[in-house]
Protein backbone atom coordinates (compact mmCIF):
# COMPACT_ATOMS: atom_id res chain seq x y z
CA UNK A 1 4.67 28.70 -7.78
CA UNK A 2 6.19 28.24 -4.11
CA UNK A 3 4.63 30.85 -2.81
CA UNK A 4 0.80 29.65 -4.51
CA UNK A 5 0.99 26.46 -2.05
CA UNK A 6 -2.55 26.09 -0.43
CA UNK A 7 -2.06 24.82 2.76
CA UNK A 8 -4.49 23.38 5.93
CA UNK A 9 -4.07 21.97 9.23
CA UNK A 10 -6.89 19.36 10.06
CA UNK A 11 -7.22 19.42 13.40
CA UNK A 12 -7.61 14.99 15.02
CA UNK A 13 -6.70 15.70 18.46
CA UNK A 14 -5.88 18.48 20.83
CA UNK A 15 -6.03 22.00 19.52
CA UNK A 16 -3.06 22.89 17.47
CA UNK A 17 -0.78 25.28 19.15
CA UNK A 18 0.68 28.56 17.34
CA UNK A 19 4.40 27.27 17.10
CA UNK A 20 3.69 24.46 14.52
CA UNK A 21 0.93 26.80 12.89
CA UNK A 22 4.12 29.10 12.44
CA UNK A 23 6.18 26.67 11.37
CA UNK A 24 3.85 25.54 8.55
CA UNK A 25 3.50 28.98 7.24
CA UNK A 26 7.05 29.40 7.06
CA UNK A 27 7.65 25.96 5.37
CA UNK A 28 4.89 26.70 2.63
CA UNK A 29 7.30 30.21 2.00
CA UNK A 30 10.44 28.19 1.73
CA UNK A 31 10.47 27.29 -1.43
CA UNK A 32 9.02 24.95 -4.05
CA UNK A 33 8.61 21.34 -2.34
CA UNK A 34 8.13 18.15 -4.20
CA UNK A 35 6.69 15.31 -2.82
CA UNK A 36 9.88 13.74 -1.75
CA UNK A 37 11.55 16.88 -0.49
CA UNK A 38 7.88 17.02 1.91
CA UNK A 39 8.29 13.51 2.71
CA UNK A 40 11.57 13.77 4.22
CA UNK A 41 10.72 16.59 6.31
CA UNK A 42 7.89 14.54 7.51
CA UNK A 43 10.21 11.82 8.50
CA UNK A 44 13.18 14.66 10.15
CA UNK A 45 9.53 16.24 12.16
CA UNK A 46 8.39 12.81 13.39
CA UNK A 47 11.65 12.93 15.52
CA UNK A 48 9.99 15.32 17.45
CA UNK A 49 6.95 12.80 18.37
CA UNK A 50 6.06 11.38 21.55
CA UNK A 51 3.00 10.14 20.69
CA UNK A 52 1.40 8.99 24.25
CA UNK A 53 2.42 12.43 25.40
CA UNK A 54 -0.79 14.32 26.06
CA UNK A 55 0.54 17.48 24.42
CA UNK A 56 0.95 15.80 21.22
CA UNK A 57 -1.47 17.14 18.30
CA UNK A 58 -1.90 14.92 15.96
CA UNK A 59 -2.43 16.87 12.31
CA UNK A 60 -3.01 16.63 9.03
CA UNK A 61 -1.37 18.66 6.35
CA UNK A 62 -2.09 18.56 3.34
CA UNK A 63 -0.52 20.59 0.47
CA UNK A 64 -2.75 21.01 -2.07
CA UNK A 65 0.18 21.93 -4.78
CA UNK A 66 2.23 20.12 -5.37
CA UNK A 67 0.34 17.59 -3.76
CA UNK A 68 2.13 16.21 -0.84
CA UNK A 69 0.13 14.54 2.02
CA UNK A 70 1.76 14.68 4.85
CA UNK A 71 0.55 13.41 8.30
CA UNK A 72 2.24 14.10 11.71
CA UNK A 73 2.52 13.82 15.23
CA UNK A 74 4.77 16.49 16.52
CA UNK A 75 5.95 17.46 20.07
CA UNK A 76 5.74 20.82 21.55
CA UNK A 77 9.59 21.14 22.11
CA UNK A 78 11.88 23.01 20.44
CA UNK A 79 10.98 22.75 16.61
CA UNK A 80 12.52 25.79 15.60
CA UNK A 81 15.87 25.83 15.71
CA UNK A 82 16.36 21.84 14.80
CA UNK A 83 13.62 22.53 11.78
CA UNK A 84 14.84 25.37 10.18
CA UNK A 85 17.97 23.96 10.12
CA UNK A 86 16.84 20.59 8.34
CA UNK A 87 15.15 22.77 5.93
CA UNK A 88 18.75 23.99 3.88
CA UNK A 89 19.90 20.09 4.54
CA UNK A 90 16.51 18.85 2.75
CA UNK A 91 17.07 21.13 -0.06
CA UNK A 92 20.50 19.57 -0.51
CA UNK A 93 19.42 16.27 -0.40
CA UNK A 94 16.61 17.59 -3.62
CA UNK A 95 20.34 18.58 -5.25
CA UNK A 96 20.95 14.91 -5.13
CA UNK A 97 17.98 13.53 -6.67
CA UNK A 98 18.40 11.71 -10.02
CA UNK A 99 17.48 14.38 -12.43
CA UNK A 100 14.11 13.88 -14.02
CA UNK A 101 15.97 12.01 -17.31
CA UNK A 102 13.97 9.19 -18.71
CA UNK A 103 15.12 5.40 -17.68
CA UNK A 104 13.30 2.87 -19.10
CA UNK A 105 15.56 0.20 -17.38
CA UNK A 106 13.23 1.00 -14.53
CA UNK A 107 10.38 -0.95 -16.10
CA UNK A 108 12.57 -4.21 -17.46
CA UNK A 109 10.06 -6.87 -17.71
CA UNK A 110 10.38 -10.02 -14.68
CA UNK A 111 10.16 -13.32 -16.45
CA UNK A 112 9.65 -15.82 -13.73
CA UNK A 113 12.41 -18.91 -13.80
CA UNK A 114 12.21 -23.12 -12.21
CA UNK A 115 10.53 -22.92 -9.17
CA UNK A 116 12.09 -24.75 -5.97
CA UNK A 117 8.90 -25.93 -4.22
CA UNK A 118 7.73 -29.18 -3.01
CA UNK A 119 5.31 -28.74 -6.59
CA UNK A 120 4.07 -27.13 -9.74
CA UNK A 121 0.75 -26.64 -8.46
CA UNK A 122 1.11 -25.88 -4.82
CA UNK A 123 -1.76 -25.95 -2.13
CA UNK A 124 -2.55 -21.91 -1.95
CA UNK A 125 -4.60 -20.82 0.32
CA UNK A 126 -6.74 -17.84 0.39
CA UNK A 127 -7.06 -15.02 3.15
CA UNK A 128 -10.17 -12.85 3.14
CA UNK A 129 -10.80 -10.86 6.44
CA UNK A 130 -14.65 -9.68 6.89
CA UNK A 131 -17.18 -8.12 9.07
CA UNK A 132 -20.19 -8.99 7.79
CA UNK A 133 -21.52 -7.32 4.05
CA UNK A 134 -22.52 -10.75 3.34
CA UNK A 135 -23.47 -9.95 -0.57
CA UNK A 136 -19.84 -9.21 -0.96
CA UNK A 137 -17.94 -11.97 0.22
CA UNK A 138 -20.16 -14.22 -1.09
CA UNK A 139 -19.36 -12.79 -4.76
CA UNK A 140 -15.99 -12.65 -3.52
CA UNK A 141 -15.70 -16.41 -2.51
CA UNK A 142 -17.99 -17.53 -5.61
CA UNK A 143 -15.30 -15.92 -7.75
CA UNK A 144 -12.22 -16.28 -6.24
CA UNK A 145 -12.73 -19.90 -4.74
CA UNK A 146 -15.94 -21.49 -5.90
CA UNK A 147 -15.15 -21.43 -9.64
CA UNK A 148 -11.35 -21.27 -9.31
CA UNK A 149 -9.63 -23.51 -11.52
CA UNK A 150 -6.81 -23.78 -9.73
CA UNK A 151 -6.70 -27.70 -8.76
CA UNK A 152 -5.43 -27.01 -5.01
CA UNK A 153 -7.30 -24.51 -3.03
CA UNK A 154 -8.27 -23.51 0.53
CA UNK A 155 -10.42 -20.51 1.52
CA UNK A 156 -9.44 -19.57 5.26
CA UNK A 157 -12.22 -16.83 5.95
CA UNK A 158 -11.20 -14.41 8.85
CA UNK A 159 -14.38 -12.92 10.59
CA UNK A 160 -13.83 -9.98 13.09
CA UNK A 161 -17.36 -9.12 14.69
CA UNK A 162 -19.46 -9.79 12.27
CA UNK A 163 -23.31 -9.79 14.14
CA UNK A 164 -25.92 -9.81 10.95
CA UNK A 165 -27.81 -12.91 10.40
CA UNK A 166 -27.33 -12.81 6.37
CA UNK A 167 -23.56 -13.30 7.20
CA UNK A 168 -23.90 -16.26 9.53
CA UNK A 169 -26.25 -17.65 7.19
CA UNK A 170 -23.38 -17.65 4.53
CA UNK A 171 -20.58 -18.87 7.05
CA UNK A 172 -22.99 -21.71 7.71
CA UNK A 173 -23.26 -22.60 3.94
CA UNK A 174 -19.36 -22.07 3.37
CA UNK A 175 -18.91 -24.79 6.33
CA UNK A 176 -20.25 -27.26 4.06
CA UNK A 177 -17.57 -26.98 1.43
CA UNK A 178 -14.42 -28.97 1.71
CA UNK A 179 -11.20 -26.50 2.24
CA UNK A 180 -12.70 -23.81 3.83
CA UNK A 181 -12.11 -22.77 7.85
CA UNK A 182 -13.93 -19.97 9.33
CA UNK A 183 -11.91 -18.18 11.60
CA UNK A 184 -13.50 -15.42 14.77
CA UNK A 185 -10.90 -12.70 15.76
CA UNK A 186 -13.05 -11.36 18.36
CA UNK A 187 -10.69 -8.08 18.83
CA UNK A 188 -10.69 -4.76 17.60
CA UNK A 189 -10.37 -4.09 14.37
CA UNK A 190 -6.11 -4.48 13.13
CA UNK A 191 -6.43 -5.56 9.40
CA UNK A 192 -2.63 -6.83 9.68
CA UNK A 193 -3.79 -8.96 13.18
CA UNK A 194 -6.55 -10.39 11.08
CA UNK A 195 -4.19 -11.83 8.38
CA UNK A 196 -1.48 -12.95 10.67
CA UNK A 197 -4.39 -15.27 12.55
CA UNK A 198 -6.01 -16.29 9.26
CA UNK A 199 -2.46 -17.21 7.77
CA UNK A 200 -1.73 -19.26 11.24
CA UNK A 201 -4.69 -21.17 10.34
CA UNK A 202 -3.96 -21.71 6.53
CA UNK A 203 -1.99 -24.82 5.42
CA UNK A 204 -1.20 -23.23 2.09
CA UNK A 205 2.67 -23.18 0.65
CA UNK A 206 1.42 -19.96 -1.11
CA UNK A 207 -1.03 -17.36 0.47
CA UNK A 208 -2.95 -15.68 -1.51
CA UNK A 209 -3.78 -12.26 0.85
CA UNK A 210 -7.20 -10.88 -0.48
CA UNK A 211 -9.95 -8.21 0.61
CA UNK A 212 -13.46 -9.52 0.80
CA UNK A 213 -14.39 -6.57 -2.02
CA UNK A 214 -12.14 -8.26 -4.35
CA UNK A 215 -13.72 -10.35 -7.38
CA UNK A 216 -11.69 -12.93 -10.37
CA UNK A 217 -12.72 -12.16 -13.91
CA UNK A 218 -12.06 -15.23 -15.03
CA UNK A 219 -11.83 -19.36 -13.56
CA UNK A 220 -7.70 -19.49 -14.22
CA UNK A 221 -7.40 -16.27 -12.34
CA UNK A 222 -4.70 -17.73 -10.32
CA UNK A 223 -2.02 -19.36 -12.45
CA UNK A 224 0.26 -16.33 -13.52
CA UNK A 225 0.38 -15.18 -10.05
CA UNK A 226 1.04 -18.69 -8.42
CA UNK A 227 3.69 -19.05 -11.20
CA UNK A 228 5.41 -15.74 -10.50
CA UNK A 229 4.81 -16.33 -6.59
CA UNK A 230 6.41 -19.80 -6.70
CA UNK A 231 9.40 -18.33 -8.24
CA UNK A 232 12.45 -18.41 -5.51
CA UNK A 233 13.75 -15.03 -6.65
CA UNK A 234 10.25 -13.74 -5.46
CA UNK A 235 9.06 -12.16 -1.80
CA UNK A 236 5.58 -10.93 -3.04
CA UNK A 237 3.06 -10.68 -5.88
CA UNK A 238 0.14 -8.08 -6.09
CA UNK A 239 -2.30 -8.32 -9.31
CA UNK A 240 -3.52 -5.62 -11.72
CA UNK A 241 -7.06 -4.07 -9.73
CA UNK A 242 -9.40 -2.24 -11.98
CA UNK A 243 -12.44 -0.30 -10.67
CA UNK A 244 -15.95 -0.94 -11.20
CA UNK A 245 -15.95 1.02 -14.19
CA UNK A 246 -13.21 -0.67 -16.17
CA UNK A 247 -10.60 1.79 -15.14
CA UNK A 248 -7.20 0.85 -13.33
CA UNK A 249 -6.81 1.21 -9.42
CA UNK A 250 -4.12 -0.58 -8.75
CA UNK A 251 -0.63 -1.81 -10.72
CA UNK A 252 2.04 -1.55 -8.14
CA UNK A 253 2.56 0.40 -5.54
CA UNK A 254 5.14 3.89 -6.34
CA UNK A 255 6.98 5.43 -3.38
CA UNK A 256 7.37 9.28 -2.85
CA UNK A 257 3.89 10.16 -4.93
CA UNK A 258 2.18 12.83 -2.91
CA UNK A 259 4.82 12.48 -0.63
CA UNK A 260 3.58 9.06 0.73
CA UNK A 261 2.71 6.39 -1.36
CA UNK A 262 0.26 5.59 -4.08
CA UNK A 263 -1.07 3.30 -7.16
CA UNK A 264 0.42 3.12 -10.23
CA UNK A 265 -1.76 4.25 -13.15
CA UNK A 266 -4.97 5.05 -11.31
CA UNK A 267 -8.18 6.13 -13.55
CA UNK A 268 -6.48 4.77 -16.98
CA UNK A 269 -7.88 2.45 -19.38
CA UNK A 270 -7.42 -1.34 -18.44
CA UNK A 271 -5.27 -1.73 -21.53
CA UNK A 272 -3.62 1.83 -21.70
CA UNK A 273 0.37 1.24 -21.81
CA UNK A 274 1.27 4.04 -19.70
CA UNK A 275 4.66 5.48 -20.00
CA UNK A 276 6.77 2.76 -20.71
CA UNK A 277 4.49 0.21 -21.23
CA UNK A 278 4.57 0.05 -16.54
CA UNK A 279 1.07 -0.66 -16.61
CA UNK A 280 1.13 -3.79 -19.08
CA UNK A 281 4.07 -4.74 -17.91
CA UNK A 282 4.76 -7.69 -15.69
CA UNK A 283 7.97 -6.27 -13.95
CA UNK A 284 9.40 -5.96 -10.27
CA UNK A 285 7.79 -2.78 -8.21
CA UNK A 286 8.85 -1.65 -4.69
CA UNK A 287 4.93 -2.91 -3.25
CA UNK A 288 2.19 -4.23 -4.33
CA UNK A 289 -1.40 -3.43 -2.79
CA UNK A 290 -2.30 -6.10 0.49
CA UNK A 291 -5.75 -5.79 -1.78
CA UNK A 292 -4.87 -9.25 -3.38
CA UNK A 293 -1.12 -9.87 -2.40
CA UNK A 294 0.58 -13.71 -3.13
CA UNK A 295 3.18 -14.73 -0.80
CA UNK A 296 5.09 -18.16 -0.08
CA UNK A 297 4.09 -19.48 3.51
CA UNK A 298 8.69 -19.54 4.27
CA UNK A 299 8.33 -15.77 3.05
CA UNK A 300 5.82 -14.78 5.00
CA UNK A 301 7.08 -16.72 8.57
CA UNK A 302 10.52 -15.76 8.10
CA UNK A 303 9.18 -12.05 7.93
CA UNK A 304 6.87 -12.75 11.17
CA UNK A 305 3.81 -11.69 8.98
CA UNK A 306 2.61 -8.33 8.95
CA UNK A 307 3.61 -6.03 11.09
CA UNK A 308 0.10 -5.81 13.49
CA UNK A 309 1.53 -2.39 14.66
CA UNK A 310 0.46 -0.71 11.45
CA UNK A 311 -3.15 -1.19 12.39
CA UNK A 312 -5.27 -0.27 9.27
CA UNK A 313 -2.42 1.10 6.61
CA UNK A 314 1.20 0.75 5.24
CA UNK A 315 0.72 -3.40 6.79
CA UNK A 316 1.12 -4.23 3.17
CA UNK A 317 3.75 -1.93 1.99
CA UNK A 318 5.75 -2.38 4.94
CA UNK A 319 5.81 -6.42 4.53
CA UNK A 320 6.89 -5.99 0.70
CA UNK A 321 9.73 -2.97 1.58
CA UNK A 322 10.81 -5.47 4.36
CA UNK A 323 11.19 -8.69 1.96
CA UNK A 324 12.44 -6.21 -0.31
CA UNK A 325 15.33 -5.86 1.61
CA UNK A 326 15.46 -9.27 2.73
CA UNK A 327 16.50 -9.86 -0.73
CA UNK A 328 13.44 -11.08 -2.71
CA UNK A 329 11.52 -9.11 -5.55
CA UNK A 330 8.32 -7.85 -5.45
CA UNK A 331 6.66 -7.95 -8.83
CA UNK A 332 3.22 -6.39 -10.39
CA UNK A 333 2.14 -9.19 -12.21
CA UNK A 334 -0.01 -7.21 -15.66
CA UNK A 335 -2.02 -9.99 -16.21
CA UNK A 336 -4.81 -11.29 -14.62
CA UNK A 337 -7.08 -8.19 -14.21
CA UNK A 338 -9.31 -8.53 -10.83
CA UNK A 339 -11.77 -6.16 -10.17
CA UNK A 340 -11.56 -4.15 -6.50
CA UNK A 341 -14.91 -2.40 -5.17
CA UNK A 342 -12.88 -0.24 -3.45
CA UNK A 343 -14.17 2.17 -1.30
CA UNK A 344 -17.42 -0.54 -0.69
CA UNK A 345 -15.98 -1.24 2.68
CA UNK A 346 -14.47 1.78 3.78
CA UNK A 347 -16.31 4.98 3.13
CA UNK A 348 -14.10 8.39 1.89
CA UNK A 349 -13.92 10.26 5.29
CA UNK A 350 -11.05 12.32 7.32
CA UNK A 351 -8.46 10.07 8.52
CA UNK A 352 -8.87 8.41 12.09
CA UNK A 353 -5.83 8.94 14.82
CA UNK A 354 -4.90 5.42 14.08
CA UNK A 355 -4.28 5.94 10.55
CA UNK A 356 -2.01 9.09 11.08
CA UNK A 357 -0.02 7.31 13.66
CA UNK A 358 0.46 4.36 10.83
CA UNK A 359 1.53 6.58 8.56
CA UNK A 360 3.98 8.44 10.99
CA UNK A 361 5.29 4.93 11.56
CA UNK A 362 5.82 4.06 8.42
CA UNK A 363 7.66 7.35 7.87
CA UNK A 364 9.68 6.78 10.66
CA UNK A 365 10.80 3.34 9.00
CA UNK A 366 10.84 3.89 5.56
CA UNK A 367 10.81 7.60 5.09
CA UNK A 368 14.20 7.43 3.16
CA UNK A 369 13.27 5.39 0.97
CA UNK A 370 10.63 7.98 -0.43
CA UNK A 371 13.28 9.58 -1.89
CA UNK A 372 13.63 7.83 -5.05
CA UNK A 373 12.06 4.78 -5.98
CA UNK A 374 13.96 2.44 -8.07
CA UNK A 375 10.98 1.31 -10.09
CA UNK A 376 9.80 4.44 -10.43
CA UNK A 377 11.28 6.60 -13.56
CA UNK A 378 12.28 9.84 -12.15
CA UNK A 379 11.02 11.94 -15.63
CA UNK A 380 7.43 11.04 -13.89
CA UNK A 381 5.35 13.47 -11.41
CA UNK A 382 5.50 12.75 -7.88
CA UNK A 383 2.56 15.22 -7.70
CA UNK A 384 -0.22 12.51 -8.34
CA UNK A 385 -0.48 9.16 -9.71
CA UNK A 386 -0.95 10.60 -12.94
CA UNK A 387 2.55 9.86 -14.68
CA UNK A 388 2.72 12.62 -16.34
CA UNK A 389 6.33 14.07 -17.17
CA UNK A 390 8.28 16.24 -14.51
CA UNK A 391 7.67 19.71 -14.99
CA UNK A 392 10.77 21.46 -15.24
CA UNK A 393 12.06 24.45 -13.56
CA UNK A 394 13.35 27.47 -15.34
CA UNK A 395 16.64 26.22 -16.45
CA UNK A 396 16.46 22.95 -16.86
């Protein structure tokens, strides 16, 4: 199957010079690589980066089987020597990976426990960047805010640029509600600048991150996260996301699918188990989607926010991997089911510059932890999102 990989180089910037063509070709002959065992070679290439340099090409690579995106910036110096010789210490660190046995301890349930905050129904406040698409924030707000029944609420909208007439029309009407502060980041766009302003301005214990294509199901949407959020154990809470179509998008985050990251359980049935019972499960995960995130405010400042240098992705994972280690757990919470229009504010396209440079960041930083997630049970694919079971080599 090694030797079947369909490989391309995407071409962002620069043209991409015959040494890292070569090197490609003789990767995709090197042998069978999982997602993990691609993921770590991203984060051993990304050494090589200088990314201001103007002989940098920035590529993407993307390994059709067995499904490992990978996105680089590498450094015309020499990669051959210091690569090939990763390449027999990356298959040694596959040796080490737990072997794909199930472990359902992976997927214990989290019960939250007393909560230590000032009280039982805290003042959360919700964070919605937007630029303009009036039609959905105001679904968004009417949802999530208007006919909340949580008893103390703030919506804090964030506004970066928005210039069509329909939109100030609906900031002018949201001005007339009590709780609600418009905020104008006049800057270009950095999704994780736009929350760190809009949280500055909220006076919330709890903040309740959201995108402006997010809608509530149902008035007493937030309870079980606020309870679970509230919780002192806990660093972050992200809620079960279905698409338009009933179908799941998000129910934690899983580290090492593809190579990067990715959603737990996308394209199931809203109520479909999934291996373990992970997707209707309340239960700690390694991240949560920044899609509809819960955080305490003393989380969230003793973390400094998110981290504005990942511009458009990886803000989110990065803050929960970073209160991860700080400590707290970050927990999927199964219940309530919110509906995400994903995609209805950022159209499928080839990635920017920006968004390979976040992801070689975030490679740099958390590359080794790619390697096996904890929450994650290693019988499962790190092909796709699928969770389908490991496919095993000739003798295993």
């Amino acid at each position: 199957m090694a030797n079947q990989i369909p490989w391309q180089v995407e071409m962002i910037r620069h043209e991409p010079h015959r040494p890292m063509t070569a090197f490609f070709r003789f990767l995709n002959a090197a042998g069978e690589c999982v997602g993990a065992f691609a993921y770590r070679l991203q984060n051993r290439v990304t050494i090589y980066e200088l990314m201001m340099d103007p002989d940098v090409s920035v590529v993407q690579v993307d390994f059709g089987e067995p499904g490992a995106l990978i996105s680089v910036h590498v450094r015309r110096c020499n990669w051959r020597n210091g690569l090939r010789r990763d390449i027999s210490r990356f298959f040694g660190l596959l040796k080490r990976r737990p072997s794909a046995h199930a472990d359902p301890t992976r997927i214990a349930p989290f019960t939250p426990e007393g909560v230590a905050t000032t009280s039982a129904t805290p003042l959360v406040s919700l964070v919605i960047p937007t630029r303009d698409r009036a039609g959905l924030l105001a679904r968004a707000v009417e949802t999530l805010f208007e006919q909340a029944s949580w008893p103390h609420l703030e919506l804090v909208v964030v506004d970066n640029g928005s210039v069509e007439p329909e939109t100030f029309a609906l900031f002018d009407r949201l001005r007339a509600l009590p709780n609600v502060s418009i905020v104008r980041v006049n800057e270009p766009f950095n999704f994780a600048r736009l929350i760190n302003a809009g949280a500055r301005a909220a006076r919330g214990e709890v903040l309740a991150l959201i995108n402006n294509d997010v809608e509530a199901r149902a008035a007493d949407w937030l309870a079980p996260l606020v309870r679970l959020a509230i919780d002192p154990r806990v660093g972050a809470v992200g809620a079960k996301l279905l698409y338009e179509n009933g179908t799941v998008q998000h129910a934690g985050v899983m580290l090492g699918i593809r190579g990067l990251t990715s959603h737990a359980g996308v394209g199931r049935a809203a109520d479909d188990p999934g291996p373990y019972g992970m997707l209707t499960t309340t239960r700690r995960v390694s991240a949560v989607t920044g899609a509809c995130l819960l955080t305490r405010r003393d989380v969230f400042d003793a973390l400094g926010g998110l981290d504005e240098n990942f511009v458009i992705e990886f803000n989110d994972v990065d803050y929960c991997l970073r209160a991860g280690a700080a400590g707290h757990a970050i927990v999927y919470a199964a219940e309530p089911m919110l509906l995400h229009k994903e995609g209805a504010t950022r159209q499928a396209r080839p990635l920017r510059e920006q968004e390979v440079r976040d992801r070689s960041l975030f490679m740099r930083r958390w590359g080794h932890a790619l390697v096996d997630d904890p929450y994650y049970p290693p019988d499962l694919t790190l092909r796709d999102e699928s969770l389908s079971p490991v496919e095993r080599r000739n003798g295993e």
